[in-house]
N, C-alpha and C. Protein backbone atom coordinates (compact mmCIF):
# COMPACT_ATOMS: atom_id res chain seq x y z
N UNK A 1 -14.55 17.57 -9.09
CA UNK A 1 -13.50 17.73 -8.12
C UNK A 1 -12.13 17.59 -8.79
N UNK A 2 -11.94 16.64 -9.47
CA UNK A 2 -10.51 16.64 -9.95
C UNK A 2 -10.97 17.18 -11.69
N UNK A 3 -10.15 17.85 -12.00
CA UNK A 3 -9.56 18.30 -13.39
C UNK A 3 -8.93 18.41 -14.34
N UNK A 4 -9.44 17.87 -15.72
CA UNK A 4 -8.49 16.81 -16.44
C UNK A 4 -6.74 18.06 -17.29
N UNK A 5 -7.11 19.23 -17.07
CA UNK A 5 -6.25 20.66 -17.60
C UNK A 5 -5.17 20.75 -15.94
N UNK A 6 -5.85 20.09 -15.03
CA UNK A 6 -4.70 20.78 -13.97
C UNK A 6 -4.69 20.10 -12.47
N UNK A 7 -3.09 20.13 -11.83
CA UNK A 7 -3.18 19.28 -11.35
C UNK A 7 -3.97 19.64 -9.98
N UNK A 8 -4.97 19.01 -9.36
CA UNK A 8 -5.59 19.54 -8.23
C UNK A 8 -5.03 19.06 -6.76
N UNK A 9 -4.88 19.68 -5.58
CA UNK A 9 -4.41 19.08 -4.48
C UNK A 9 -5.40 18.39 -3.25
N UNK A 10 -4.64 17.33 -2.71
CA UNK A 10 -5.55 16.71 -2.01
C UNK A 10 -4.32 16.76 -1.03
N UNK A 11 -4.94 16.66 0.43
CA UNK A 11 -3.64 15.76 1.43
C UNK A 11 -4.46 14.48 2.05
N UNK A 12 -3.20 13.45 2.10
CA UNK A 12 -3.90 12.38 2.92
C UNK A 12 -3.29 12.32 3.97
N UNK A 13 -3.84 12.06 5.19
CA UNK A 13 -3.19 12.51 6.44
C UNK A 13 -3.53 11.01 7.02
N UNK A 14 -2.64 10.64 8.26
CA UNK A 14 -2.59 9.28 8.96
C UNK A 14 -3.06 9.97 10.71
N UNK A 15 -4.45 10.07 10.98
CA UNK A 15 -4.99 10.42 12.53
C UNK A 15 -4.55 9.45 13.52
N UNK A 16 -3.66 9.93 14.56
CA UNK A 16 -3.03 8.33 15.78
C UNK A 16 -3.46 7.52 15.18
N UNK A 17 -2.90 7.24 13.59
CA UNK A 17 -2.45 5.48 13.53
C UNK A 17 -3.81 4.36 13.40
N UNK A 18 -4.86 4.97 13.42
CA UNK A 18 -6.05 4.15 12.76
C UNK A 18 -7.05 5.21 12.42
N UNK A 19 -6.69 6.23 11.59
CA UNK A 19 -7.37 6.95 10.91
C UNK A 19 -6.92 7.29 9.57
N UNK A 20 -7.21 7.24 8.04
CA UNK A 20 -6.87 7.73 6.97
C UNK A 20 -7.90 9.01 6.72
N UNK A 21 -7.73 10.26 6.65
CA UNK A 21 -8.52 10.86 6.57
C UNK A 21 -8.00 11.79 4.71
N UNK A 22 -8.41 12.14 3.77
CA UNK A 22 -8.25 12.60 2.44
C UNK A 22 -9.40 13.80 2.90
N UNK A 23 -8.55 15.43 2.37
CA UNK A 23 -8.79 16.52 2.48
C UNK A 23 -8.84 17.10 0.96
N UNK A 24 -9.61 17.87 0.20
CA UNK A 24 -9.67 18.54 -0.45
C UNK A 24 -8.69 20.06 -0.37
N UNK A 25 -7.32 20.24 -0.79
CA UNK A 25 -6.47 21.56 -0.61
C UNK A 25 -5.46 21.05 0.17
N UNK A 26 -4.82 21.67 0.79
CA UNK A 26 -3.65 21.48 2.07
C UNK A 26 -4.08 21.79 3.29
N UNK A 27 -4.79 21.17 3.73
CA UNK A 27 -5.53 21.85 4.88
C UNK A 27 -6.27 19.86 5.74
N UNK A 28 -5.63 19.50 6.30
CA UNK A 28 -6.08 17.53 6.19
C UNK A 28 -7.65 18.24 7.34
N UNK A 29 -7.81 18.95 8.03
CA UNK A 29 -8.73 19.30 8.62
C UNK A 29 -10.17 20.51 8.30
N UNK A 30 -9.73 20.84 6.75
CA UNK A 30 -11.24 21.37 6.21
C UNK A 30 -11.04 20.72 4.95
N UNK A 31 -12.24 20.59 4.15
CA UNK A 31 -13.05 20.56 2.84
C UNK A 31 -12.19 18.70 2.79
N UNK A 32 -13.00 17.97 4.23
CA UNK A 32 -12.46 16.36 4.01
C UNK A 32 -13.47 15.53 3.10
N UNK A 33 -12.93 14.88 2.36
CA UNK A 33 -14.32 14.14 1.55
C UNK A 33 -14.38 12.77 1.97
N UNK A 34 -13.52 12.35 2.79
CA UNK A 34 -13.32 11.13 3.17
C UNK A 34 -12.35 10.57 4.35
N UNK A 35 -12.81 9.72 5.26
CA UNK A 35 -12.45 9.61 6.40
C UNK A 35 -12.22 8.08 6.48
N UNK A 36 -11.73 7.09 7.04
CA UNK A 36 -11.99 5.73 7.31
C UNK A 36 -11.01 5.33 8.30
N UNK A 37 -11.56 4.99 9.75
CA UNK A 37 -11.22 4.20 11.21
C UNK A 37 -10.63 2.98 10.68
N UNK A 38 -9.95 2.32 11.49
CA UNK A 38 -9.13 1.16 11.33
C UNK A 38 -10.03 0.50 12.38
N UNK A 39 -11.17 -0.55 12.36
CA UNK A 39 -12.34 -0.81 13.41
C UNK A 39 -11.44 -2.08 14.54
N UNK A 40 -10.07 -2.23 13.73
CA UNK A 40 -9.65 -3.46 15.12
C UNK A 40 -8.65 -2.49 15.89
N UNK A 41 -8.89 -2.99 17.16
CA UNK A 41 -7.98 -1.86 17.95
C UNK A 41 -6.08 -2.38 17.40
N UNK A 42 -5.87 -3.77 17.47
CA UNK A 42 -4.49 -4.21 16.99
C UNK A 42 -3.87 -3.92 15.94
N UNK A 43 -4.41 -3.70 14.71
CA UNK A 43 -4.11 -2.71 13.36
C UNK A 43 -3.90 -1.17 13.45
N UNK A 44 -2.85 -1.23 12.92
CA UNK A 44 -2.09 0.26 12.77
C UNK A 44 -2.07 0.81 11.63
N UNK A 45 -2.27 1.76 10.93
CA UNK A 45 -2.14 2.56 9.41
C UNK A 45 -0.82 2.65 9.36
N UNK A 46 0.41 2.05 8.43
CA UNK A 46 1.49 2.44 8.76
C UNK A 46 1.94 2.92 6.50
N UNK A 47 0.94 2.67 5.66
CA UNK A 47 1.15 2.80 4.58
C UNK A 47 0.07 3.54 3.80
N UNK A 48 -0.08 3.96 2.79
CA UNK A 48 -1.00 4.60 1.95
C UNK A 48 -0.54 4.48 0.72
N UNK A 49 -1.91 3.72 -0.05
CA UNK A 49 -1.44 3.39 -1.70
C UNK A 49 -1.64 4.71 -2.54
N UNK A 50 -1.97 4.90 -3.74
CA UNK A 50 -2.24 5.63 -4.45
C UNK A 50 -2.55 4.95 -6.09
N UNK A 51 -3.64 4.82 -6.78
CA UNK A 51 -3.71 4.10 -7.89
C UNK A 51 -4.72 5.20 -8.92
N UNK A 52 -4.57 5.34 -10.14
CA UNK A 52 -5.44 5.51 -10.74
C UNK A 52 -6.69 4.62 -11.56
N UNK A 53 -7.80 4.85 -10.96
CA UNK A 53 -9.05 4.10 -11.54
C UNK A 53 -8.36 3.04 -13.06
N UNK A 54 -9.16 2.20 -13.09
CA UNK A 54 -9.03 0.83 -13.77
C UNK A 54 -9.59 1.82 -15.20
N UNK A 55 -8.45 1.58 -16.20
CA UNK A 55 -9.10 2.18 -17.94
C UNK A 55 -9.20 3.48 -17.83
N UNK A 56 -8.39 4.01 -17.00
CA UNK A 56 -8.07 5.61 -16.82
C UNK A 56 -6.38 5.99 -16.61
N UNK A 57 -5.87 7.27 -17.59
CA UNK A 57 -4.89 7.21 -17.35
C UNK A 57 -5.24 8.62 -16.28
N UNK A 58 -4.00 9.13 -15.62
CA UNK A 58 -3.63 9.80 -15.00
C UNK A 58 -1.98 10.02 -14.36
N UNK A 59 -1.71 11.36 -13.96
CA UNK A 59 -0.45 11.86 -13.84
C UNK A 59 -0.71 12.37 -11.77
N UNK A 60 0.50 12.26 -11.06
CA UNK A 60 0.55 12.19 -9.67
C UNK A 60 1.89 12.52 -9.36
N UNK A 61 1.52 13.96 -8.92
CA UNK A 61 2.90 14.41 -7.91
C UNK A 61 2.91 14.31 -6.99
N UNK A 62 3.43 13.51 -6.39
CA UNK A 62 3.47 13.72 -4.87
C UNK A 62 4.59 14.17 -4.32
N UNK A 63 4.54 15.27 -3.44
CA UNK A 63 6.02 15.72 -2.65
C UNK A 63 6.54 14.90 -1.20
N UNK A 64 8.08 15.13 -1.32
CA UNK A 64 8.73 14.43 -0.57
C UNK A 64 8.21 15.38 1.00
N UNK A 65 7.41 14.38 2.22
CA UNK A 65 6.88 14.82 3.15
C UNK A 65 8.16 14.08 4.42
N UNK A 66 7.85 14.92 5.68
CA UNK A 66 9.04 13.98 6.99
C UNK A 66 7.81 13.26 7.63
């Protein structure tokens, strides 16, 4: 899935506020590889990290989104 020659796109999208859902392309609603509910109703998604794996380097563009 990811490719060490180029940079590949993912979107991570925030679903009403207790959903993180990560899409394969620009598209947050096809080719999703990963989904995760916020299971307490009082918790809100209001941030999203981004890290590269532990003893791995890697490079990350991310564009300025509203």
């Amino acid at each position: 899935m990811c490719n060490p020659n180029d940079f590949v796109t993912f979107t991570v999208a925030i679903i009403n506020g207790d959903q993180v859902r990560v899409a394969a392309g620009t598209d947050p609603n096809a080719g999703v590889i990963f989904t995760h509910t916020v299971s307490e109703p009082h918790w809100e998604i209001n941030y999203i990290a981004f890290k590269t794996g532990w003893g791995s380097d890697g490079k990350w563009r991310l564009p300025a989104v509203e």
